[in-house]
C-alpha atoms as a PDB file:
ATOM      1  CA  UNK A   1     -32.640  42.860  22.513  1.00  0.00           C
ATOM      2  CA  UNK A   2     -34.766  41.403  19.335  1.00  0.00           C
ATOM      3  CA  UNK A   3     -33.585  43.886  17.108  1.00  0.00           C
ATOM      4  CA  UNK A   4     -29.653  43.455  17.351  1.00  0.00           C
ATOM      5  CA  UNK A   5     -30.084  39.652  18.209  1.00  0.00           C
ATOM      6  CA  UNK A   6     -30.127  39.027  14.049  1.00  0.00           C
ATOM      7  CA  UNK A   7     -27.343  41.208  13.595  1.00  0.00           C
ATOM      8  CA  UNK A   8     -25.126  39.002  16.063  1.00  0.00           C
ATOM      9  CA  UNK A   9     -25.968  35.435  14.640  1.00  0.00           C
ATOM     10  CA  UNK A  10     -24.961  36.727  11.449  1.00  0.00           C
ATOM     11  CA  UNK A  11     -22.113  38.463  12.434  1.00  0.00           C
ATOM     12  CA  UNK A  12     -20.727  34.605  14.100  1.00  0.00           C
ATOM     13  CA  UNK A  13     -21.990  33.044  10.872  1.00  0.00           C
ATOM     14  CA  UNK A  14     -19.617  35.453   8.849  1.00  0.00           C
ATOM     15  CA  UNK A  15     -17.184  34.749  11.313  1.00  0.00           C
ATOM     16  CA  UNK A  16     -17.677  31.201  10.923  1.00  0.00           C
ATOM     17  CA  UNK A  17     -17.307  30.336   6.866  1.00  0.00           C
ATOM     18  CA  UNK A  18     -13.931  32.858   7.366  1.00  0.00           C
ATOM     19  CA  UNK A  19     -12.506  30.472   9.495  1.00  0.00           C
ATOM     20  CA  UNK A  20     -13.851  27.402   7.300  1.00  0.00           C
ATOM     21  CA  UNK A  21     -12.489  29.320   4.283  1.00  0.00           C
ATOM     22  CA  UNK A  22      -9.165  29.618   5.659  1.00  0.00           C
ATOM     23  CA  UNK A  23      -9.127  25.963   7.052  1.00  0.00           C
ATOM     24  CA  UNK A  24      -9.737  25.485   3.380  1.00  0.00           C
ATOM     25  CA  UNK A  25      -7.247  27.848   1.801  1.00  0.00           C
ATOM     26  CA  UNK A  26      -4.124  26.282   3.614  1.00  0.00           C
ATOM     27  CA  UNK A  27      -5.312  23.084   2.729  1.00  0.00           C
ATOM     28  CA  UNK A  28      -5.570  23.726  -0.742  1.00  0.00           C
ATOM     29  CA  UNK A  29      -2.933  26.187  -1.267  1.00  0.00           C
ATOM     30  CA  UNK A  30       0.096  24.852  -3.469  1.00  0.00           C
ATOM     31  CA  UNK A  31       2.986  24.896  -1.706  1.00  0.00           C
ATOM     32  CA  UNK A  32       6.522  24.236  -3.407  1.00  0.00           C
ATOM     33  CA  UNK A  33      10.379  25.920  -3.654  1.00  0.00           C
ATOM     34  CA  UNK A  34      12.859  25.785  -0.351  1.00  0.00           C
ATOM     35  CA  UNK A  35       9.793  24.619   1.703  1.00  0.00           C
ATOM     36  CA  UNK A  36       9.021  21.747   0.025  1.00  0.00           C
ATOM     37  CA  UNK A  37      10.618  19.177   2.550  1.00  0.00           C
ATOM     38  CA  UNK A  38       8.040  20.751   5.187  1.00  0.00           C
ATOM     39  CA  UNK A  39       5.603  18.804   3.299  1.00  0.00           C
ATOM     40  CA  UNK A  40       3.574  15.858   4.284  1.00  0.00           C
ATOM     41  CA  UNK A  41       4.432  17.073   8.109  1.00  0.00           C
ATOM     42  CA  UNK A  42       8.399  16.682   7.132  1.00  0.00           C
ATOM     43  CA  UNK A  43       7.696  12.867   5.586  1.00  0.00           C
ATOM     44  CA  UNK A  44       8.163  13.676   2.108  1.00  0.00           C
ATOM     45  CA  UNK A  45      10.892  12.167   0.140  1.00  0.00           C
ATOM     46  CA  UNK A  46      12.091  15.221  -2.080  1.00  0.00           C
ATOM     47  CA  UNK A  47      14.821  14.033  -3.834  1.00  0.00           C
ATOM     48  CA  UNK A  48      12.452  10.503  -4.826  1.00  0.00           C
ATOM     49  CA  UNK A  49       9.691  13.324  -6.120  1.00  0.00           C
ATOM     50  CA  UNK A  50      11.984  15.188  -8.078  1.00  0.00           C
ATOM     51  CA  UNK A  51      13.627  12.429  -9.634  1.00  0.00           C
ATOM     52  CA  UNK A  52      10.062  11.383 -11.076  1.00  0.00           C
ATOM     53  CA  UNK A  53       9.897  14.723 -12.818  1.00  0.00           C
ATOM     54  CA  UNK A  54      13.493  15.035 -13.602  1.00  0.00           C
ATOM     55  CA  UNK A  55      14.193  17.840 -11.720  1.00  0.00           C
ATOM     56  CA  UNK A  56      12.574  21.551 -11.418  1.00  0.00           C
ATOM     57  CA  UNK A  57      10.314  22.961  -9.228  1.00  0.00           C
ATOM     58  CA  UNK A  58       7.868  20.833  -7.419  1.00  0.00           C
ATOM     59  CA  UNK A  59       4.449  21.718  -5.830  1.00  0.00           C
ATOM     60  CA  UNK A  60       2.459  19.958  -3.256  1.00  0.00           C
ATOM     61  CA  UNK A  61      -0.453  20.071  -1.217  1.00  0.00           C
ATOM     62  CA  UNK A  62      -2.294  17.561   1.931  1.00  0.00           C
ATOM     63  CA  UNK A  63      -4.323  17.142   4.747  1.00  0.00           C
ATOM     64  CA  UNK A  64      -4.198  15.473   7.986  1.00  0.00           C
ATOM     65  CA  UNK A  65      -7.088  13.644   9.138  1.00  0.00           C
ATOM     66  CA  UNK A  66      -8.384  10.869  10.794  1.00  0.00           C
ATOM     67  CA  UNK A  67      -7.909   7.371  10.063  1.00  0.00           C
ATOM     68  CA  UNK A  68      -9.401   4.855  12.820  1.00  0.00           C
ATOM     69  CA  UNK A  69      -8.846   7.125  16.006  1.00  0.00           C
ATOM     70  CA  UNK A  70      -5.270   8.101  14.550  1.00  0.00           C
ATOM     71  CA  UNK A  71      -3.497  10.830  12.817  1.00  0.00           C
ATOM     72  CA  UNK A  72      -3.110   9.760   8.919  1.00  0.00           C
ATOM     73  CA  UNK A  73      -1.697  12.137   6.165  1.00  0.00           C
ATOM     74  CA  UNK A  74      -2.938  12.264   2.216  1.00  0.00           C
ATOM     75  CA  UNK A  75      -0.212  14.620  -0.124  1.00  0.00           C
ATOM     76  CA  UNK A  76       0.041  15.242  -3.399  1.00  0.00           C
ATOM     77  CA  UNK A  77       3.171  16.356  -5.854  1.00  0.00           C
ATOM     78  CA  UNK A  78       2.958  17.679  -8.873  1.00  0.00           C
ATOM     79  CA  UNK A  79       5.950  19.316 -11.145  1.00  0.00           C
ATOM     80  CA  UNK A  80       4.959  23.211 -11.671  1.00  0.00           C
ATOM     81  CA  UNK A  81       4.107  23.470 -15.613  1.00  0.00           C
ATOM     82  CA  UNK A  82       4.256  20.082 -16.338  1.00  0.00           C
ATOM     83  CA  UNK A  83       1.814  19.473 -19.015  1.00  0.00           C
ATOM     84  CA  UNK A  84       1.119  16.275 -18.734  1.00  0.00           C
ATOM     85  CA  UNK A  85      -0.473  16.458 -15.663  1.00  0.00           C
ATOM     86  CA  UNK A  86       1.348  13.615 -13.907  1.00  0.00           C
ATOM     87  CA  UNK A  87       0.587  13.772 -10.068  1.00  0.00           C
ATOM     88  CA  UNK A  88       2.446  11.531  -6.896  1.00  0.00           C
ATOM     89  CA  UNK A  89       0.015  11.093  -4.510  1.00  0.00           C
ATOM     90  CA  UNK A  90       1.281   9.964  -1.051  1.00  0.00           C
ATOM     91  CA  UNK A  91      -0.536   8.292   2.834  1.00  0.00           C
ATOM     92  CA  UNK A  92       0.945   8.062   5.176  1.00  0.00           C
ATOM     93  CA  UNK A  93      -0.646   5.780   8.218  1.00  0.00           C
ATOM     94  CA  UNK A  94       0.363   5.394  11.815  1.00  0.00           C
ATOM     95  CA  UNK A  95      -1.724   3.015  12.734  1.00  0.00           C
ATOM     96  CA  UNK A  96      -1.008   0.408   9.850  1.00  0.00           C
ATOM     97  CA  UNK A  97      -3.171  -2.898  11.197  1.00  0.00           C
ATOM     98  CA  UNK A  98      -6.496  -0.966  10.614  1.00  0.00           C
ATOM     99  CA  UNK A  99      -7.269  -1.962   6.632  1.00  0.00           C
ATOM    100  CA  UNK A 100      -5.127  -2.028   3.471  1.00  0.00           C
ATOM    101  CA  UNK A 101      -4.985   0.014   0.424  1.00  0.00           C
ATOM    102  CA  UNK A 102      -3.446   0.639  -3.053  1.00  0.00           C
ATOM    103  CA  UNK A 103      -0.490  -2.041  -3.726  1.00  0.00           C
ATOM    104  CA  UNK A 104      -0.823  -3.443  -0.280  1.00  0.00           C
ATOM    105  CA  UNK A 105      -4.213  -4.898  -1.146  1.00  0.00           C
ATOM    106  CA  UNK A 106      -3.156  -6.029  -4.626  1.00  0.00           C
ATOM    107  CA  UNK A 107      -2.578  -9.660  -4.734  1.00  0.00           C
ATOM    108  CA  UNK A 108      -0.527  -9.705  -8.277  1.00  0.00           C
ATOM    109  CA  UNK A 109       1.692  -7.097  -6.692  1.00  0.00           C
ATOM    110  CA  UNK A 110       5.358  -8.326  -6.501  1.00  0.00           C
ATOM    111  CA  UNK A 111       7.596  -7.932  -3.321  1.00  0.00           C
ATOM    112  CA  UNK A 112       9.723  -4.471  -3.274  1.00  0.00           C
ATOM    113  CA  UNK A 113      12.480  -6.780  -1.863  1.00  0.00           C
ATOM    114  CA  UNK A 114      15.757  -4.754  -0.571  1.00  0.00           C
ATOM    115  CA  UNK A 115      14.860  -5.424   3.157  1.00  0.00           C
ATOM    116  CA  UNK A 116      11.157  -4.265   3.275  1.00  0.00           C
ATOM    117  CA  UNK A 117       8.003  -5.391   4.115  1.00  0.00           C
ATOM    118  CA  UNK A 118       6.204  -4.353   1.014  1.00  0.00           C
ATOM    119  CA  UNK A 119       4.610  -4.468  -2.706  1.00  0.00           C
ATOM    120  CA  UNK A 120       5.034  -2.780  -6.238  1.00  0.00           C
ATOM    121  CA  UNK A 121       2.650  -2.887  -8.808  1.00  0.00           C
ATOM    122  CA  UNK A 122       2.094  -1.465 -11.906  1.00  0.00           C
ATOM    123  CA  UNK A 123      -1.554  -2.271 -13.023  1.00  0.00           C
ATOM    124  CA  UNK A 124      -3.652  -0.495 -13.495  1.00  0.00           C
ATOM    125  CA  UNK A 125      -1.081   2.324 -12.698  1.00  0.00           C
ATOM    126  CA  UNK A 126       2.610   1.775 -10.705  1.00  0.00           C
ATOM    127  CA  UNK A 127       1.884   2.069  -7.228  1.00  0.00           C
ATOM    128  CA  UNK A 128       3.936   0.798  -3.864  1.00  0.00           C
ATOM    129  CA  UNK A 129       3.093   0.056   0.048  1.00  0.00           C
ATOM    130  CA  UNK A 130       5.427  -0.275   2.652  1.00  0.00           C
ATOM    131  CA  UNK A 131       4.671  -1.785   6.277  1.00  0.00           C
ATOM    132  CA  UNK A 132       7.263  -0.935   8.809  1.00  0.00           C
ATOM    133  CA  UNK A 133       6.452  -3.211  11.973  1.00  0.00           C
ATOM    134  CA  UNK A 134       7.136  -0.987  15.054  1.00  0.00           C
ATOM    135  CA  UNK A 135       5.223  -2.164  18.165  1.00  0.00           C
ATOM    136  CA  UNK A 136       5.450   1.615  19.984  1.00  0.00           C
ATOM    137  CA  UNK A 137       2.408   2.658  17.856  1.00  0.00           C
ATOM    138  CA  UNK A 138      -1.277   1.913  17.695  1.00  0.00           C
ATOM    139  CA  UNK A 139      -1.486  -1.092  15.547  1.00  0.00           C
ATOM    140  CA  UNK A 140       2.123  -2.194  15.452  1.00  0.00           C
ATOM    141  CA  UNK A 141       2.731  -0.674  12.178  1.00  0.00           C
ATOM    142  CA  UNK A 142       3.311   2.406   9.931  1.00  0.00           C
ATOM    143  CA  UNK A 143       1.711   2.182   6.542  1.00  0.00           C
ATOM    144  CA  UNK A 144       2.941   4.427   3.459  1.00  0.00           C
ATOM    145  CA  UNK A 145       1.383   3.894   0.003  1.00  0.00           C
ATOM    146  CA  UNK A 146       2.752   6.111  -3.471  1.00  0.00           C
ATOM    147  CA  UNK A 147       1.465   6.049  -6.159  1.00  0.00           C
ATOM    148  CA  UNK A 148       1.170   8.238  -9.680  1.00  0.00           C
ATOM    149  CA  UNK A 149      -1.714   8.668 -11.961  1.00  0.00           C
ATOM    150  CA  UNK A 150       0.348   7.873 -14.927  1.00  0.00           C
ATOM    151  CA  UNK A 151       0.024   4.473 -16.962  1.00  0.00           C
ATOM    152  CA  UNK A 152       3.465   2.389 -16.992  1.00  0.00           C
ATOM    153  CA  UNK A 153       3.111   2.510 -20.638  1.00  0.00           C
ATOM    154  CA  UNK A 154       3.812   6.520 -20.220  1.00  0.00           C
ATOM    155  CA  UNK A 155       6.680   6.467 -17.957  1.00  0.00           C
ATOM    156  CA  UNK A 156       9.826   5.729 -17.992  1.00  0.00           C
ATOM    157  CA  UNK A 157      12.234   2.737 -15.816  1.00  0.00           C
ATOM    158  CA  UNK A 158      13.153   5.413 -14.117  1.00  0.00           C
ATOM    159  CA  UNK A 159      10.393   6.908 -13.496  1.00  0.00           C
ATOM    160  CA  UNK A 160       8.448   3.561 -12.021  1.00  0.00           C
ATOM    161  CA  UNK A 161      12.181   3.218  -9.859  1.00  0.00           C
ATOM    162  CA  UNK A 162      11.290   6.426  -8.152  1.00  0.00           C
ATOM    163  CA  UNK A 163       7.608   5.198  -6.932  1.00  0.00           C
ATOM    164  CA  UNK A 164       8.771   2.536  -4.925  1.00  0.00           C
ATOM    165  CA  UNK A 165      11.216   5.076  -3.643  1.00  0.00           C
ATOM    166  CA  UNK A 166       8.616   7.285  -2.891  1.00  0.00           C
ATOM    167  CA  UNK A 167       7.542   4.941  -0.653  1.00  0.00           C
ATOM    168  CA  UNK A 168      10.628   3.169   1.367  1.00  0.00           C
ATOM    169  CA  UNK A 169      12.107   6.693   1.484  1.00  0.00           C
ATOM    170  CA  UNK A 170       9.011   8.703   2.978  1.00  0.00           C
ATOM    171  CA  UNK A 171       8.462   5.675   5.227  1.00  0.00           C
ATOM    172  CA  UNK A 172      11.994   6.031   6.248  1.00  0.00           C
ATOM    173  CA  UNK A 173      10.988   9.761   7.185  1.00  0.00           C
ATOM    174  CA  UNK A 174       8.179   8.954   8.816  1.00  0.00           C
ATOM    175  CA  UNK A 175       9.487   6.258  11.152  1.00  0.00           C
ATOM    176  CA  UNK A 176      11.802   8.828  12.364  1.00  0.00           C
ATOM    177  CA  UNK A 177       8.844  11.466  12.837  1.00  0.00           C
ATOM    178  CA  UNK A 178       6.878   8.734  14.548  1.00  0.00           C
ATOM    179  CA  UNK A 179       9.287   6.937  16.326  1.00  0.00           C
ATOM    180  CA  UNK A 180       8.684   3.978  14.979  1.00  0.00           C
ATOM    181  CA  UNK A 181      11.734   1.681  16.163  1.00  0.00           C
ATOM    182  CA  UNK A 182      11.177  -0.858  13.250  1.00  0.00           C
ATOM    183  CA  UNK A 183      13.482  -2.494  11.083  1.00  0.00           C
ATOM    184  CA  UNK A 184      13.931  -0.081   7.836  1.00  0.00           C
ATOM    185  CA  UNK A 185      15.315  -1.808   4.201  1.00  0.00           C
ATOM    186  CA  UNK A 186      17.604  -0.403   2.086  1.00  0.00           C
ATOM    187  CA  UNK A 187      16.274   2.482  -0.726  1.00  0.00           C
ATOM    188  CA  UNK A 188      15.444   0.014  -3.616  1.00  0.00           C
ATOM    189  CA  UNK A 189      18.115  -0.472  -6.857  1.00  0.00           C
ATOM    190  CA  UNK A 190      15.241  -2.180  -8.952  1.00  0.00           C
ATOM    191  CA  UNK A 191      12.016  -3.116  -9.109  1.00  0.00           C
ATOM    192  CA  UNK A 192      10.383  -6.704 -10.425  1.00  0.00           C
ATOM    193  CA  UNK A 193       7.807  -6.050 -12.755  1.00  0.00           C
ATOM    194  CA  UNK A 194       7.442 -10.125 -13.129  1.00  0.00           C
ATOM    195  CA  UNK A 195       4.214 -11.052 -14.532  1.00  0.00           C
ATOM    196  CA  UNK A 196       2.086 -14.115 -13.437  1.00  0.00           C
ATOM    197  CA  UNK A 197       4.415 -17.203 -13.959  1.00  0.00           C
ATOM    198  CA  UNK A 198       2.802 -20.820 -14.923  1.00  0.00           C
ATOM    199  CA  UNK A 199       5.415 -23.739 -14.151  1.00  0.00           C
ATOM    200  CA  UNK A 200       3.718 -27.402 -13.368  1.00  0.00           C
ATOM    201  CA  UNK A 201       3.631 -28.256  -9.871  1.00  0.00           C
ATOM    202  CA  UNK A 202       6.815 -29.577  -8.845  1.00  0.00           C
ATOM    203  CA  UNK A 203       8.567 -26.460  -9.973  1.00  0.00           C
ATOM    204  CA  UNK A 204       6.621 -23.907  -8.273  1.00  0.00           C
ATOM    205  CA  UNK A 205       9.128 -21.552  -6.449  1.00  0.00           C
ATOM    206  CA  UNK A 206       7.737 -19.051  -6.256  1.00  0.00           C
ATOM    207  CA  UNK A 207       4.775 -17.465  -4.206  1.00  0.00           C
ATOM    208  CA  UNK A 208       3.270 -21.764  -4.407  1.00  0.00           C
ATOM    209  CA  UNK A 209       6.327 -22.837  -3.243  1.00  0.00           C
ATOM    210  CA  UNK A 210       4.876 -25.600  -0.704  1.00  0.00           C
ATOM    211  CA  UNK A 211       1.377 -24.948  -1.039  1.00  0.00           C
ATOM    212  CA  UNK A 212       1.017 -28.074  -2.489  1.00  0.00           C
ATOM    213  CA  UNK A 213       2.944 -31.177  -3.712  1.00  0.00           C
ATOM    214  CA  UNK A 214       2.888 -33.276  -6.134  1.00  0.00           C
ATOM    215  CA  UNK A 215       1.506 -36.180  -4.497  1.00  0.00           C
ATOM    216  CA  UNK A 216      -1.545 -33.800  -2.648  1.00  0.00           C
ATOM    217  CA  UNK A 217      -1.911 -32.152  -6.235  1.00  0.00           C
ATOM    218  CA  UNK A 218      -3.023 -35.906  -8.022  1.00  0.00           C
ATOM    219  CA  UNK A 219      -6.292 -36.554  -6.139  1.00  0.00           C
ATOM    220  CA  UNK A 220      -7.020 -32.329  -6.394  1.00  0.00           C
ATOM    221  CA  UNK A 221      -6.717 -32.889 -10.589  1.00  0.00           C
ATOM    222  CA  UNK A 222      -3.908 -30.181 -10.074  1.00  0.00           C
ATOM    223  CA  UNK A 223      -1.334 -30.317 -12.918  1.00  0.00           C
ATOM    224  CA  UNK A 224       0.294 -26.891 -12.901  1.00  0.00           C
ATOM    225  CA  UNK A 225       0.313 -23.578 -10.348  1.00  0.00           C
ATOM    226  CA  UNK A 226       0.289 -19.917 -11.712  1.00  0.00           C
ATOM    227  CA  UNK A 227       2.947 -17.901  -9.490  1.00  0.00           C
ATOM    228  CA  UNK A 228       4.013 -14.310  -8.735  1.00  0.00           C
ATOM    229  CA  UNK A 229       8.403 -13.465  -7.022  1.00  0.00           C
ATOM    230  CA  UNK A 230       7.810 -14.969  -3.660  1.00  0.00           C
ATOM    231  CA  UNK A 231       9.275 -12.276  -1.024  1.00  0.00           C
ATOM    232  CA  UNK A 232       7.526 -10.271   1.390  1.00  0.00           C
ATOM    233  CA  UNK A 233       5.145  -8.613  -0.097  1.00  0.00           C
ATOM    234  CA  UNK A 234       1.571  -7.527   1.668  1.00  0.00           C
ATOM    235  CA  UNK A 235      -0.858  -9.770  -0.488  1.00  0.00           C
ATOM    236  CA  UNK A 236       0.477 -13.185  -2.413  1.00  0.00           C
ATOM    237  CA  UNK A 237      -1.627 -14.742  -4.263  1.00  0.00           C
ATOM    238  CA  UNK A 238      -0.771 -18.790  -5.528  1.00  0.00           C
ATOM    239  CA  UNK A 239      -2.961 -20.443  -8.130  1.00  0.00           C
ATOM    240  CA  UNK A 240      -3.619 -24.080  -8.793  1.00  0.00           C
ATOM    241  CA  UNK A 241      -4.697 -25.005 -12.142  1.00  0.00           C
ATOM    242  CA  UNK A 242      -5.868 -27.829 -14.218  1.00  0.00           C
ATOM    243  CA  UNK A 243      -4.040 -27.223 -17.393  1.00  0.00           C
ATOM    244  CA  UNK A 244      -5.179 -23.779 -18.092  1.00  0.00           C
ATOM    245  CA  UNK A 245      -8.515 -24.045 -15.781  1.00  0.00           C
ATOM    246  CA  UNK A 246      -8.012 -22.433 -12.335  1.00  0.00           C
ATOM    247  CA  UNK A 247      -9.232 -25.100  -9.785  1.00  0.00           C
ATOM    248  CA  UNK A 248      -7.861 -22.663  -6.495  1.00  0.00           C
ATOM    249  CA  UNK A 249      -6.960 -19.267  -5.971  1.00  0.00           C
ATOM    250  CA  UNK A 250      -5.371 -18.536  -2.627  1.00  0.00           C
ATOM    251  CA  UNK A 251      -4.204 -15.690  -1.093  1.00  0.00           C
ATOM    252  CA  UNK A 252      -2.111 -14.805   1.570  1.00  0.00           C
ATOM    253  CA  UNK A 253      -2.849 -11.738   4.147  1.00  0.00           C
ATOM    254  CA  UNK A 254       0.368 -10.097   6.108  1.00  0.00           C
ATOM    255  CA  UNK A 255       0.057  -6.592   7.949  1.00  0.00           C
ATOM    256  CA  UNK A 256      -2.920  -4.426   7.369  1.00  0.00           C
ATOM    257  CA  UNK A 257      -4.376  -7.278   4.883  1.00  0.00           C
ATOM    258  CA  UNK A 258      -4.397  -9.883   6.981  1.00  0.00           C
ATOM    259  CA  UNK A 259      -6.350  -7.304   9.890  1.00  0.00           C
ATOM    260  CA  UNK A 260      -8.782  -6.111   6.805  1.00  0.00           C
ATOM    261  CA  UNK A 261      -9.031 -10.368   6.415  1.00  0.00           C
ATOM    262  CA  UNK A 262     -10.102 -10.916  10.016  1.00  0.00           C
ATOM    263  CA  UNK A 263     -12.246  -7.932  10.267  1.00  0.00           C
ATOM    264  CA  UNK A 264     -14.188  -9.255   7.338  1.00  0.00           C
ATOM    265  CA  UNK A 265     -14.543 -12.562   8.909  1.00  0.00           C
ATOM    266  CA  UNK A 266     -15.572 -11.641  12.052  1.00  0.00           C
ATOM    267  CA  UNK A 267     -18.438  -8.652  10.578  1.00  0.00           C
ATOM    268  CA  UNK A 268     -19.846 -11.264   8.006  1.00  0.00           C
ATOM    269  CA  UNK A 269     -19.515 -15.191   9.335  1.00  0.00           C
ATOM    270  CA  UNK A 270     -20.090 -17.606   6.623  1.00  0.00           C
ATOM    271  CA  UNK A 271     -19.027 -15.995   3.869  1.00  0.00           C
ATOM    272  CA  UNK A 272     -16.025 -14.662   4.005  1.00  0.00           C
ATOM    273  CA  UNK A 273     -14.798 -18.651   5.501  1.00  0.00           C
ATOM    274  CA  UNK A 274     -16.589 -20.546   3.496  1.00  0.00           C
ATOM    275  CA  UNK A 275     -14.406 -22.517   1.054  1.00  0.00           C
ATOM    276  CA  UNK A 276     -11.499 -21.564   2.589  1.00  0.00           C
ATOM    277  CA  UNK A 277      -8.394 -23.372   3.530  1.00  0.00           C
ATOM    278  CA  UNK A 278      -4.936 -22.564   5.535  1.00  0.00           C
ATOM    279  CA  UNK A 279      -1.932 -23.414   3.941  1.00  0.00           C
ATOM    280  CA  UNK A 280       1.669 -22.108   4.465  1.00  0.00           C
ATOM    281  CA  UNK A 281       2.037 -19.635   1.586  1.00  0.00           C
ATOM    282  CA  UNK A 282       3.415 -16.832   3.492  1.00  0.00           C
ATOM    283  CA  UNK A 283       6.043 -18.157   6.228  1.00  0.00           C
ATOM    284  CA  UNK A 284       6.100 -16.215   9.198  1.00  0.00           C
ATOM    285  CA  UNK A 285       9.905 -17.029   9.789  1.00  0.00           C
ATOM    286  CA  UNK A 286      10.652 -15.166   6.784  1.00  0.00           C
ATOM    287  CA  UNK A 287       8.645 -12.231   7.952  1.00  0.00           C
ATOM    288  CA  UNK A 288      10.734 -10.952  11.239  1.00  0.00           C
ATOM    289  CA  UNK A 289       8.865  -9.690  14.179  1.00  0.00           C
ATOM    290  CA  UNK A 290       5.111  -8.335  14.086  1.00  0.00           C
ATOM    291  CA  UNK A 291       3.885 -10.608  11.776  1.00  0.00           C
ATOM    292  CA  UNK A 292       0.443 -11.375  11.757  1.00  0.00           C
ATOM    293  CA  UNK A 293      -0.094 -15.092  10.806  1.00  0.00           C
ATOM    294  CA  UNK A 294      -0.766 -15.758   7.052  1.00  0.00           C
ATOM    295  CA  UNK A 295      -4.384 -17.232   5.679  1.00  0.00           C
ATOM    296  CA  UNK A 296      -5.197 -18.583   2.307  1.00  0.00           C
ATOM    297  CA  UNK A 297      -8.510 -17.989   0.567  1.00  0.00           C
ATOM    298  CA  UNK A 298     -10.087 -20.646  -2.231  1.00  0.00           C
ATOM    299  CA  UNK A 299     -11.766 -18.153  -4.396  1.00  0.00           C
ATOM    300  CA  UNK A 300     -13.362 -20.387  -6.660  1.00  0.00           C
ATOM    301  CA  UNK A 301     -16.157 -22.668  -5.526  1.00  0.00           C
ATOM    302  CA  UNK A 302     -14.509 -25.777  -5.660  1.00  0.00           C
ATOM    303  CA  UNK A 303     -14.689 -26.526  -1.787  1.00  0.00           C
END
């Protein structure tokens, strides 16, 4: 029995880095041409991804894995020859409440408007998140983030139309593959690439609109706010200045951001609170249902 014993743990060993390899092969294997809308588990917007490369054949590759006890998917498009090496990477979350990530989490990100909970940003490279609320799922939610690993300075209007698109479309796809029952927006015309505003308080109207008047603003030494589009995007950020000094920065959580907020708040007490205040920023009538209530951080230390 000793002497074949040997031969048999190797023989499973073999056995086992042949299945690891193939595990590894179909996960890494490029896959592209009439099979390309099998992608991403059937999610992936095609005619979005070829749009961004104007045209031609496409190639793509993912995984599934886990993402807080659920089923989350990462994929990535690429053109086949493309030279520049511009990729669309794609995820694609079930269970949306858990944290937030890319444009979702990016506080100068502008809404993507056209009937979605969501955000578009282009720093540091064009990127868009989409929350559809749907309460059948784990988390009320499904999260899709796009992005490309271009600078905006390289692309085209086009080309930064098509990542938002990315996003609302393969969202749109996977509500249907997750029966997610939530309202869906329209696929976007535009996007608003509108850059920090500064207007003095009583002509904020934008993301400050009602933080703070002017009356409340006097005693606070507050003479102007710094604003992005108000809408619905994920994160809004509102600042309230002194002239060009920034007194407050607050920010307002909605979706995955505000659960990422709370999670925070609850693992570390006393410092994620502290010098915070609640203001309406974010209203939740504007929001429809699902909406998890909207807080505002001070980010400076003025208390």
């Amino acid at each position: 029995m000793a002497k074949w014993r040997p031969k048999v743990l190797i023989g499973v060993v073999v056995l086992a880095l042949a299945a690891v390899a193939l595990v590894w092969d179909v996960w890494l294997r490029d896959e592209g041409g009439d099979d390309l809308a099998d992608r991403c588990q059937g999610t992936l917007a095609v005619e979005e991804a070829r749009a961004f490369f104007g045209g031609g054949e496409l190639k793509a590759r993912g995984h599934t894995g886990d993402w807080g006890g659920h089923e989350s998917q990462w994929c990535s498009v690429w053109a086949k020859g493309d030279a520049t090496g511009s990729v669309l990477r794609l995820q694609i979350r079930p269970r949306a409440a858990y944290r937030a990530n890319g444009a979702g989490d990016e506080a100068s990100a502008t809404p993507i408007g056209h009937g979605w909970n969501g955000s578009f940003a282009d720093r540091p490279q064009p990127q868009a998140a989409v929350l559809v609320d749907c309460a059948p799922l784990a988390g009320k939610g499904l999260y899709v983030t796009a992005e490309t690993t271009k600078s905006p300075e390289e692309l085209s209007a086009g080309q930064l139309l098509q990542v938002a698109r990315l996003a609302t479309e393969t969202a749109r796809s996977a509500a249907g593959r997750f029966s997610c029952g939530g309202i869906l927006g329209e696929r976007p015309a535009s996007v608003d690439r509108t850059d920090w505003t500064q207007r003095p308080v009583a002509q904020a109207a934008g993301t400050c609109t009602g933080v703070v008047n002017v009356r409340e603003a006097a005693p606070l030494t507050v003479t102007t706010v710094a604003e992005k589009p108000a809408g619905r995007a994920l994160t809004e950020q509102c600042s309230l200045k002194r002239g060009e000094l920034g007194l407050f920065h607050m920010t307002a959580y909605y979706g995955p951001s505000a659960e990422q907020e709370m999670y925070l708040d609850g693992r570390y007490p006393g410092t994620a609170t502290r010098g915070r205040c609640r203001l309406p920023l974010i209203r939740p009538e504007s929001r429809g249902t699902g909406a998890t209530p909207a807080r505002l951080a001070s980010r400076s230390g003025v208390p």
